[in-house]
N, C-alpha and C. Protein backbone atom coordinates (compact mmCIF):
# COMPACT_ATOMS: atom_id res chain seq x y z
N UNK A 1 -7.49 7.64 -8.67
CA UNK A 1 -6.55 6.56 -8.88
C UNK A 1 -5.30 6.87 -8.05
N UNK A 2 -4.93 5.68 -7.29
CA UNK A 2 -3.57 5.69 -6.47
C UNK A 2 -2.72 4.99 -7.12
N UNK A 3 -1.24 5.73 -6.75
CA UNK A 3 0.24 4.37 -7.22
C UNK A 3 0.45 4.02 -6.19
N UNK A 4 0.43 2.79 -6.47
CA UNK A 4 0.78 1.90 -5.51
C UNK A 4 1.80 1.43 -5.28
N UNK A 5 3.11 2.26 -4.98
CA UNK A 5 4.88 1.71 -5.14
C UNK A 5 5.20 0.39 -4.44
N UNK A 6 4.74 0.08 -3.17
CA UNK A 6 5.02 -0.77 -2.06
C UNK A 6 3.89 -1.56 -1.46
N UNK A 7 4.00 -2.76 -0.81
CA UNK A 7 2.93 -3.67 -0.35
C UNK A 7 2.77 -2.33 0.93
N UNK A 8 2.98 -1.50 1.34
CA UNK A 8 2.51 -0.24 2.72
C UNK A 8 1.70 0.05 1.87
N UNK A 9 1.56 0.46 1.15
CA UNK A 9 0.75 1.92 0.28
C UNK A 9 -0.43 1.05 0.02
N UNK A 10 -0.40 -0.13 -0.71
CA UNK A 10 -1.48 -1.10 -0.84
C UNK A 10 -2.13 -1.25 0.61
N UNK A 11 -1.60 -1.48 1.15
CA UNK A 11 -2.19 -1.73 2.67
C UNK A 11 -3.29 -0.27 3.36
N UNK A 12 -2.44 0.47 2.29
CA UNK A 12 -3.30 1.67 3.37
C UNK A 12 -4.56 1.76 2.41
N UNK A 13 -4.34 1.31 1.55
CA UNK A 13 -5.62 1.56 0.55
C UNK A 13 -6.60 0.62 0.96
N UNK A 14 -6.27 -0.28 1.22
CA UNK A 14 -7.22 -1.44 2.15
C UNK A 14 -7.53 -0.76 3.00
N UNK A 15 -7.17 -0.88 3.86
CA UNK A 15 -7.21 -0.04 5.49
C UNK A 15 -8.65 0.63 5.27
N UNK A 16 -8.17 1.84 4.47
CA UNK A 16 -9.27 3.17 4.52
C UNK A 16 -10.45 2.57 3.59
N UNK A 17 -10.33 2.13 2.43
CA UNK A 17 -11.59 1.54 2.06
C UNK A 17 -12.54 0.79 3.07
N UNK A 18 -12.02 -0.05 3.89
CA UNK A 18 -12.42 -1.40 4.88
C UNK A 18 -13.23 -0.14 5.51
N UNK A 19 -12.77 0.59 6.06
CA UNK A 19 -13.09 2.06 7.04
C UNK A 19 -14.29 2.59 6.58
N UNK A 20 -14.23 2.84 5.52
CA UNK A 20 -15.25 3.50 4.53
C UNK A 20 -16.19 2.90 4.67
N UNK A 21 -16.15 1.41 4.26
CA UNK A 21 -17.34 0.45 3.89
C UNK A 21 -17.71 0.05 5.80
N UNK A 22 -17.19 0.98 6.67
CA UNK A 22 -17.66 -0.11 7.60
C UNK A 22 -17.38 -1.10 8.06
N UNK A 23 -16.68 -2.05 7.58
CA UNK A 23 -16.56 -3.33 7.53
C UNK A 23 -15.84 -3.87 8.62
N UNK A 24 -15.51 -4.45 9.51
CA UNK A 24 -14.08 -4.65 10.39
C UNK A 24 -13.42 -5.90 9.81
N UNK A 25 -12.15 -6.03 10.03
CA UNK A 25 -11.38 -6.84 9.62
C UNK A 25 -12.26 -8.80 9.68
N UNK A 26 -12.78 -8.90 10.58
CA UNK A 26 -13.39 -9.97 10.57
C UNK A 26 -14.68 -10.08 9.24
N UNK A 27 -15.61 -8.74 9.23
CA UNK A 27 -16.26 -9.50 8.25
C UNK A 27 -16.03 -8.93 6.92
N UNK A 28 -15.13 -8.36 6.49
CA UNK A 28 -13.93 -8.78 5.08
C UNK A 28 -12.80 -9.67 4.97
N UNK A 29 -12.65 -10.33 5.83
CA UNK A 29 -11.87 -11.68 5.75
C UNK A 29 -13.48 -12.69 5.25
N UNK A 30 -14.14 -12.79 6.31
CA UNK A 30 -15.73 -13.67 5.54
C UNK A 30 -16.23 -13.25 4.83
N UNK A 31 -16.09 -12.18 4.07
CA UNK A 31 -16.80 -12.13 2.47
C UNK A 31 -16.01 -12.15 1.79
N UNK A 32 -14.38 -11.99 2.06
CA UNK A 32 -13.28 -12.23 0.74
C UNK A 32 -12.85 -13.48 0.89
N UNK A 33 -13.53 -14.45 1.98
CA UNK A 33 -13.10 -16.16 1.42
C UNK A 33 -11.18 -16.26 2.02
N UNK A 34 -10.70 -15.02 3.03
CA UNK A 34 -9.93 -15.42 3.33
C UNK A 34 -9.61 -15.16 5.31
N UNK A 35 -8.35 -15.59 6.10
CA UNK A 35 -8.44 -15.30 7.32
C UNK A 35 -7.91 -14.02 7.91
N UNK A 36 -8.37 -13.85 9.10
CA UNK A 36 -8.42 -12.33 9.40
C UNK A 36 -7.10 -11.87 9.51
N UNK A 37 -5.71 -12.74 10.01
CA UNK A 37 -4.66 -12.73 10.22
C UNK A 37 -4.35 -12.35 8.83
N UNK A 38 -4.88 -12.96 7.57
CA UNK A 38 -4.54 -12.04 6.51
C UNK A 38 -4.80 -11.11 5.99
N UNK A 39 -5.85 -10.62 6.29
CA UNK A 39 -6.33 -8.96 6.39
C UNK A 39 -5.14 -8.21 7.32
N UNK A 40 -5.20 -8.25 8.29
CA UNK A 40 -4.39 -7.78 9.19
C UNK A 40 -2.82 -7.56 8.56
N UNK A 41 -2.40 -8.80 7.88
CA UNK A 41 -0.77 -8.46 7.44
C UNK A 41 -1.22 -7.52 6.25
N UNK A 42 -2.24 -7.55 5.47
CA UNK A 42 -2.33 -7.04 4.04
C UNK A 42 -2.27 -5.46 4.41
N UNK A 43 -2.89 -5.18 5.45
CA UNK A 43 -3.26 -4.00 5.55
C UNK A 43 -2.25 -3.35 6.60
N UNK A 44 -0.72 -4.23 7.01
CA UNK A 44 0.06 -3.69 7.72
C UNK A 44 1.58 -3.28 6.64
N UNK A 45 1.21 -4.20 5.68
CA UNK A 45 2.20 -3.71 4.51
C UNK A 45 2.70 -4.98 4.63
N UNK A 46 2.25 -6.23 4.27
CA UNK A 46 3.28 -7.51 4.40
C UNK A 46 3.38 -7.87 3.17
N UNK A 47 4.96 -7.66 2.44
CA UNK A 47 5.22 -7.93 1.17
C UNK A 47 5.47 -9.38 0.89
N UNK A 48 4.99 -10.68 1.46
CA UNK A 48 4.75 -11.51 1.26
C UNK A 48 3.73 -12.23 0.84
N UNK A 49 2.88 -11.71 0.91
CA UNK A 49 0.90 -12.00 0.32
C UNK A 49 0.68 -12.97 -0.74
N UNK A 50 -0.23 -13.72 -0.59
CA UNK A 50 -0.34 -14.76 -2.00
C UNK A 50 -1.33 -13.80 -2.86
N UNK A 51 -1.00 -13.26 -3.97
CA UNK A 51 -1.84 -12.44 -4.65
C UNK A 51 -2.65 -12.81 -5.22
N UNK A 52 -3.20 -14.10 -5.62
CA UNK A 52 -4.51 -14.55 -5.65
C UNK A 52 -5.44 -13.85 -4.51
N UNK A 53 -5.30 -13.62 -3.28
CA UNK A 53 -6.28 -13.84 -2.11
C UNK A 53 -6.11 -12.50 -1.70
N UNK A 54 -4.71 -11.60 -1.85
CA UNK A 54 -4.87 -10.03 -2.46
C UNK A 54 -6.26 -9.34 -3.40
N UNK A 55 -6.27 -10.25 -4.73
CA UNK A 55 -6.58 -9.18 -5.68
C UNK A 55 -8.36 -10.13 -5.03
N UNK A 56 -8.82 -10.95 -4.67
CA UNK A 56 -9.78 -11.19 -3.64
C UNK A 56 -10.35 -10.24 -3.13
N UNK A 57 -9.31 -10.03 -1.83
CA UNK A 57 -9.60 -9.03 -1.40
C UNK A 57 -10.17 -7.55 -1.87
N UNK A 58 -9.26 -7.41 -3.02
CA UNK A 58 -9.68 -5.76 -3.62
C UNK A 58 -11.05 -5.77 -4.21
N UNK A 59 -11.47 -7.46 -5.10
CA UNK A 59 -12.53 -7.21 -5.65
C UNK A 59 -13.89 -7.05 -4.33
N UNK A 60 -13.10 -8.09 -3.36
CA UNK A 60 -14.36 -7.85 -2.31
C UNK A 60 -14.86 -6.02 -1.98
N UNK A 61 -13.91 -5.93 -1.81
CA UNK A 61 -13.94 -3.52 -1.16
C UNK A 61 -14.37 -3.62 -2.73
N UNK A 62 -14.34 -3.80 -4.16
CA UNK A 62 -15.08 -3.02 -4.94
C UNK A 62 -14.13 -2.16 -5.62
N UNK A 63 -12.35 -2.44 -5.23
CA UNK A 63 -11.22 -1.82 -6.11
C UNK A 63 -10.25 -2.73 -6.95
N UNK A 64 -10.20 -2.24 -8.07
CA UNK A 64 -10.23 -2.60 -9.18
C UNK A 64 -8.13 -2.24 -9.64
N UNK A 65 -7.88 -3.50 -9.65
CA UNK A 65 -6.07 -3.38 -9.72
C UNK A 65 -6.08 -3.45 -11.34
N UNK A 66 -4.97 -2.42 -11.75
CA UNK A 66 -4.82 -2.11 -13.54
C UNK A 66 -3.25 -2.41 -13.33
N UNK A 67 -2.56 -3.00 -13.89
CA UNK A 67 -1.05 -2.86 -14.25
C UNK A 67 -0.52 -1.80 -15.67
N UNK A 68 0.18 -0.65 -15.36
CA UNK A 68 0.14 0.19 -16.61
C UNK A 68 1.70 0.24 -16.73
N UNK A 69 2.11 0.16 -18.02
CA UNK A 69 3.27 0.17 -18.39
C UNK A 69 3.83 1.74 -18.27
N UNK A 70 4.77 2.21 -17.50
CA UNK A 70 5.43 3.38 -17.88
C UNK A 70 5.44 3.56 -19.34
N UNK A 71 5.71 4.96 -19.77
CA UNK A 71 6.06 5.21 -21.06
C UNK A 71 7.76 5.70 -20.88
N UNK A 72 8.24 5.50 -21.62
CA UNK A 72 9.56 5.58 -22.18
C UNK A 72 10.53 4.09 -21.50
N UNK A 73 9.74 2.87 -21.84
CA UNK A 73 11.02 1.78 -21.80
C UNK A 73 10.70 1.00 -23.19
C-alpha cells in the first residue's frame, strides 16, 4: 500500500503499474473508456483530473483507491 499525498505520486503509481501490465498509454486509455491525452496528464501529476475517469482508470490497472481517516482528529 502507497500514500498518495499529491496528484505526482498518483501519477507515478499509474505510470509503473501501466509499465508492469505492459500496456502503453494508448491501449489503457481504450480499455479505461477514456483519451490518451488523459492518461498522459494523469500520469504527469495533473491536479486537475475529473475523478470519475481517475478512479476508471485505477479500476482498469486492477488498483483499488481506500480513503482512511487519520487517527487523532
Amino acid at each position: 500500500m502507497q500514500l498518495v499525498s499529491d496528484a505526482a505520486a498518483l501519477g507515478k503509481i499509474v505510470r509503473n503499474e501501466r509499465k508492469h501490465q505492459e500496456l502503453t498509454q494508448t491501449k489503457l486509455a481504450h480499455y479505461a473508456g477514456v483519451g490518451i491525452n488523459f492518461i498522459s496528464q494523469l500520469e504527469r501529476g495533473k491536479e486537475t483530473m475529473e475523478l470519475g475517469k481517475v478512479i476508471r482508470v485505477l479500476q482498469t490497472l486492477g488498483i483499488d483507491l481506500f480513503a482512511i481517516q487519520r487517527s487523532g482528529r
